[in-house]
Protein backbone atom coordinates (compact mmCIF):
# COMPACT_ATOMS: atom_id res chain seq x y z
CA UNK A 1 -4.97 -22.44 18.87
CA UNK A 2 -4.03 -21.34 15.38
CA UNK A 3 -1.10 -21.89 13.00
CA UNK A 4 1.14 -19.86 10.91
CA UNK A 5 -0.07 -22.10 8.20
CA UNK A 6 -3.74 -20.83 8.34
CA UNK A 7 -1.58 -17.16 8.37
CA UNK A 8 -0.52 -18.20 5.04
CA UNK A 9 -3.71 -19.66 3.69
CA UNK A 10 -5.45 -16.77 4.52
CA UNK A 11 -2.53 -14.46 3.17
CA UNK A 12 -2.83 -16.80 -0.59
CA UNK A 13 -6.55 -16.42 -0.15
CA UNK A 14 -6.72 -12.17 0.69
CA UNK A 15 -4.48 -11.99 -2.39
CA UNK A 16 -6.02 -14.43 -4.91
CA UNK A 17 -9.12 -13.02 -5.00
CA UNK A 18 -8.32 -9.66 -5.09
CA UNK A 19 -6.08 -10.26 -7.92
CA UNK A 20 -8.88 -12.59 -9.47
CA UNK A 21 -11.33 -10.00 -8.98
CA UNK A 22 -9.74 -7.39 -9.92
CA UNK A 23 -8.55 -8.15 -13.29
CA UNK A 24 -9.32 -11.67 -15.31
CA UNK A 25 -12.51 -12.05 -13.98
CA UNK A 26 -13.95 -8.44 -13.64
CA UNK A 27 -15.30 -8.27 -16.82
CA UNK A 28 -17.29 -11.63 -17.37
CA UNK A 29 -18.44 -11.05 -13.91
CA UNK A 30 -19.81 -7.24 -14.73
CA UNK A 31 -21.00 -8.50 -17.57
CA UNK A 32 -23.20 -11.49 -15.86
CA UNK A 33 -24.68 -9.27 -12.81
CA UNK A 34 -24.09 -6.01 -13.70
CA UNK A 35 -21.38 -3.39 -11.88
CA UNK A 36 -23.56 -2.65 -8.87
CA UNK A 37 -23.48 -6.19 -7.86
CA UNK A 38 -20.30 -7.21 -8.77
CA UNK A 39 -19.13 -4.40 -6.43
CA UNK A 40 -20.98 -5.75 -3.74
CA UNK A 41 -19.17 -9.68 -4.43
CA UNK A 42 -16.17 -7.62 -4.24
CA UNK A 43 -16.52 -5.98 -1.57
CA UNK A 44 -17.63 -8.88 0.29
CA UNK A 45 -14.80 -11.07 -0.71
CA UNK A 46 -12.29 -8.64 0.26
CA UNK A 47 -14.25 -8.29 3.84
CA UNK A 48 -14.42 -12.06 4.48
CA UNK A 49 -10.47 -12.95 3.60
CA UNK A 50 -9.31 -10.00 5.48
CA UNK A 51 -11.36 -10.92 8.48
CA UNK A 52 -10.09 -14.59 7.98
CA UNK A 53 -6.21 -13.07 7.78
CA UNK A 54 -6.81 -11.09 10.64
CA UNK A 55 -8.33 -13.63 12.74
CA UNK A 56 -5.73 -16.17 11.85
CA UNK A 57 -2.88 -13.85 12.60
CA UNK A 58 -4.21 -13.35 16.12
CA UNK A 59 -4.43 -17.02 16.88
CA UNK A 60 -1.24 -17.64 15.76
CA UNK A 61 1.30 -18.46 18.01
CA UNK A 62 4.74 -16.34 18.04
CA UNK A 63 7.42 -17.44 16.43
CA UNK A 64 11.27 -17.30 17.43
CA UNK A 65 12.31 -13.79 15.32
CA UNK A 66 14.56 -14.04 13.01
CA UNK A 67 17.32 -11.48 13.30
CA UNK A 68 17.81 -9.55 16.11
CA UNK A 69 16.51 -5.89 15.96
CA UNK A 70 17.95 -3.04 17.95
CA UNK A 71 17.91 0.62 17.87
CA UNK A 72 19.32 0.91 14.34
CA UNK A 73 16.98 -0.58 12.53
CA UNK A 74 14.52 1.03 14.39
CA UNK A 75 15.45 4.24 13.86
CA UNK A 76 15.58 3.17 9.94
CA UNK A 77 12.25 2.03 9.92
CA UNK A 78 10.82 5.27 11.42
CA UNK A 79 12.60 7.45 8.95
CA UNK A 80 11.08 5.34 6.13
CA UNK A 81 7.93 5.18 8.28
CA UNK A 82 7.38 8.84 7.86
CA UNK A 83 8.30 8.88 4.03
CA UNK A 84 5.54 6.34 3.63
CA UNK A 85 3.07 8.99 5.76
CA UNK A 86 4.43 11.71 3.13
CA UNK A 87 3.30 9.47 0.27
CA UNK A 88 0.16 8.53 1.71
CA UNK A 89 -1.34 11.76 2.60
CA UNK A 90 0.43 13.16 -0.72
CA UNK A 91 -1.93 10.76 -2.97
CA UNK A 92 -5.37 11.87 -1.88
CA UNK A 93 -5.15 14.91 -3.69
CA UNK A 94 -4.97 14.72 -7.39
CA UNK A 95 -4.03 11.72 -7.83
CA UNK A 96 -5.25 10.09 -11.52
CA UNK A 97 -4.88 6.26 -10.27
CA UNK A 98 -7.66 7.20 -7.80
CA UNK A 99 -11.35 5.58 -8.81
CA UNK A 100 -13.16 8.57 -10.93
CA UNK A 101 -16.57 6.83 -10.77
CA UNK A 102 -16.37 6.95 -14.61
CA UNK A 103 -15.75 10.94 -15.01
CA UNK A 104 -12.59 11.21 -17.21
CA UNK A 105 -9.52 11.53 -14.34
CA UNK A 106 -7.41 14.38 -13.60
CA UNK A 107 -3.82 14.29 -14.92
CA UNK A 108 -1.63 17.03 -13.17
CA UNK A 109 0.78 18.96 -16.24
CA UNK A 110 3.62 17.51 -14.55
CA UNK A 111 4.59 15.52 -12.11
CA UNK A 112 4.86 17.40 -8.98
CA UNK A 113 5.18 16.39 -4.76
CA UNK A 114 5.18 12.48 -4.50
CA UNK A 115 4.31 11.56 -7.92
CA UNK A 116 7.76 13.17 -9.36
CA UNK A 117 8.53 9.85 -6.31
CA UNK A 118 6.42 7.60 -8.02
CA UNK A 119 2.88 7.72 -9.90
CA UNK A 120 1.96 5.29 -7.14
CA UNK A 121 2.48 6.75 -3.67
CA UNK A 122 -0.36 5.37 -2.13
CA UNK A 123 0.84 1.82 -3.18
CA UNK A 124 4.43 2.44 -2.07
CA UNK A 125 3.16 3.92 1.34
CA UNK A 126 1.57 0.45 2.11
CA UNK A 127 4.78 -1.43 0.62
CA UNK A 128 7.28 0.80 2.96
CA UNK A 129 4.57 -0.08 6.27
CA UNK A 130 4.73 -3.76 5.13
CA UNK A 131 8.68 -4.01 5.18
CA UNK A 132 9.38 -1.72 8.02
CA UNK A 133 6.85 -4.01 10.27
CA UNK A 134 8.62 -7.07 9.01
CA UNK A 135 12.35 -5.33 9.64
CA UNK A 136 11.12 -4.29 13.66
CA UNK A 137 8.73 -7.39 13.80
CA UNK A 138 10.39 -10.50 12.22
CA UNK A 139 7.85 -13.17 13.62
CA UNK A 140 6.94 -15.70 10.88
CA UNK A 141 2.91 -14.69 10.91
CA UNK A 142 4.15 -10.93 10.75
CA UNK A 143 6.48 -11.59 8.03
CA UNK A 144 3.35 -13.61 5.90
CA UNK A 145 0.58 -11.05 7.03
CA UNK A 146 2.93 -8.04 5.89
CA UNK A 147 4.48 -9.83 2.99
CA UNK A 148 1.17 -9.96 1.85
CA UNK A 149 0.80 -6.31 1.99
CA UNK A 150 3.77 -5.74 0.16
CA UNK A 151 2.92 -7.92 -2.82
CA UNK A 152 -1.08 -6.82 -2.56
CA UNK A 153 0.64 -3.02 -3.10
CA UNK A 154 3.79 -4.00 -5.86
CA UNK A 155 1.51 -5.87 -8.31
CA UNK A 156 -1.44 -4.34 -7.22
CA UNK A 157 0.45 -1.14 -9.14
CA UNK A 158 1.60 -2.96 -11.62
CA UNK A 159 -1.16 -4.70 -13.29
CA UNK A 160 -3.34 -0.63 -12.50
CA UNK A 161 -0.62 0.49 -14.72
CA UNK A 162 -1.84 -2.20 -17.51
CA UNK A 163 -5.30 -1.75 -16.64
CA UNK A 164 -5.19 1.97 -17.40
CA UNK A 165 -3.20 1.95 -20.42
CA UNK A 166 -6.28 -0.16 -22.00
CA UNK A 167 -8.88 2.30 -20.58
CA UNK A 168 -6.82 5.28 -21.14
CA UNK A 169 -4.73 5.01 -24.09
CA UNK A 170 -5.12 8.67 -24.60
CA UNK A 171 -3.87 9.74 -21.01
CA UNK A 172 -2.42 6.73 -18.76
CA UNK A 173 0.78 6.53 -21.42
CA UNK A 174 1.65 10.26 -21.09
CA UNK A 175 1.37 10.12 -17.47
CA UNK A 176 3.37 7.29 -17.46
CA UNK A 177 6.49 9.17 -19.29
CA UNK A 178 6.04 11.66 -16.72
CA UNK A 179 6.63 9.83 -13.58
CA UNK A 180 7.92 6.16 -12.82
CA UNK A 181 6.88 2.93 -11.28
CA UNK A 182 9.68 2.61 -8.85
CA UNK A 183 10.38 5.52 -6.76
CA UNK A 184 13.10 8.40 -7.69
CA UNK A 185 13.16 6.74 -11.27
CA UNK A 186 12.16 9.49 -12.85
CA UNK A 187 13.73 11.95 -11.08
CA UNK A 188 17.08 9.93 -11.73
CA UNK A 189 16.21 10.12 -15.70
CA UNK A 190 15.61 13.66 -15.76
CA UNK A 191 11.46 13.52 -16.41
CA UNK A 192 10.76 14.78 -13.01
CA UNK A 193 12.15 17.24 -10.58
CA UNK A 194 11.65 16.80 -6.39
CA UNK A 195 9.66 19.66 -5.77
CA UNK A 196 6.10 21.26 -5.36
CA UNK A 197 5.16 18.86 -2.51
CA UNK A 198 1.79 20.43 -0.74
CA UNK A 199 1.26 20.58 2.92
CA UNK A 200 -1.43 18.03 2.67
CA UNK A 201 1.68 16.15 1.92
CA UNK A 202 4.07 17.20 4.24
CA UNK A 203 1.91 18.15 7.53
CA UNK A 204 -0.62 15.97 7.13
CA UNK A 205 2.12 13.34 6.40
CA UNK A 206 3.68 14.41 9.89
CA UNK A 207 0.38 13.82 11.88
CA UNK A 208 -0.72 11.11 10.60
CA UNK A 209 3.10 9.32 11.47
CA UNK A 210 3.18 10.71 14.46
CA UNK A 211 -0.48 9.31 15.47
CA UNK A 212 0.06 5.67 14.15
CA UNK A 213 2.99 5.44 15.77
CA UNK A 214 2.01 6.27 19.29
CA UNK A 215 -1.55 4.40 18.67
CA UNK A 216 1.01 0.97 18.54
CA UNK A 217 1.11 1.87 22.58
CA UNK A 218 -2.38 1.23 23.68
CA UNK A 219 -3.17 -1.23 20.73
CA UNK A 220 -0.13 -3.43 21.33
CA UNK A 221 1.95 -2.37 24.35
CA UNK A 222 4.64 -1.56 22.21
CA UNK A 223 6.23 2.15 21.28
CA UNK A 224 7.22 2.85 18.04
CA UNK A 225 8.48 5.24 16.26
CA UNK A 226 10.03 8.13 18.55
CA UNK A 227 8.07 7.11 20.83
CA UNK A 228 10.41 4.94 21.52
CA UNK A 229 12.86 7.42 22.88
CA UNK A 230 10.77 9.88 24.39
């Protein structure tokens, strides 16, 4: 039998290291093996405290929830649910936060579709999932598992916005006046307009909502989404 403590050791774990790895020790560490193997430490961290989360989240016991969720806040969280799907499938596609493999990245002339939203839609996308499961789901081990997510996502952007303004001093700042960190900020300020979204964004969006929200019936019994009410 687990523990929502080893939920939450896991959680500091998942997160330390990536945050670790990802910025103050990065560059002694490519410097000491080399980038090819420091990928592979990486990527071998990251497998081995998500594992442990995930494992430790399934042996966990459930907790009383703590508010009472009905059909309202359901509906909510679907609404946002799909916005996140929007945002998702809208970042694949020129997006300059993306890894470039080195090559010099691709900066759009303005910002256009989800980044006149934000510059980080794939980061929101997984903030929005990690609040809307803790709003429907407010178990203590879902609350620390998706917390996690949500911080993971917020500071995750954050410190890529400082990591690119030191690697792209030439490109990162522009881009940066163009769009905003927190969503509809530059739209509200006048440096972006909502428009031009593709229909990567917008259909595949749609799908790809309306196929992780039924897949929450055979992987956990539970509907979600409109599935709920159809």
């Amino acid at each position: 039998m687990g523990s929502t403590s080893a939920v939450a050791a896991a959680a500091v774990a998942f997160l330390g290291s990536h945050f670790l790895l990802s910025h103050p020790l990065r560059g002694p560490l490519v410097r000491a093996i080399g980038e090819t193997a420091f990928q592979g430490v990486y990527s071998l961290v990251a497998f081995l405290t998500l594992g442990w989360l995930i494992v430790a989240y399934g042996k966990a016991p459930l907790s009383a929830p703590l508010w009472q969720v009905g059909d309202g806040l359901w509906a909510i969280a679907t609404v946002i649910m799909l916005i996140a799907s929007i945002l998702l499938m809208g970042s694949l596609i020129r997006n300059p936060a993306l890894p470039t493999g080195g090559r010099p990245g691709s900066f759009p002339d303005a910002a256009r579709g989800v980044f006149a939203i934000t510059r980080h839609p794939m980061m929101w996308s997984f903030a929005l999932w990690g609040l809307c499961h803790i709003a429907v789901f407010p178990v203590a081990k879902n609350i620390i598992l998706a917390g996690a997510m949500v911080i993971l996502a917020l500071v995750g952007a954050a410190l890529q916005d400082r990591k690119k303004q030191q690697l792209q001093p030439d490109l990162w700042p522009a881009w940066e006046a163009k769009t905003s960190y927190l969503p509809f900020a530059a739209i509200a300020a006048g440096r972006a307009r909502l428009s031009g979204f593709g229909m990567h964004a917008l259909l595949g969006g749609l799908v790809v909502w309306l196929a992780a929200t039924w897949a929450h019936i055979p992987l956990t019994g539970w509907a979600a989404g409109i599935w709920r009410w159809l």
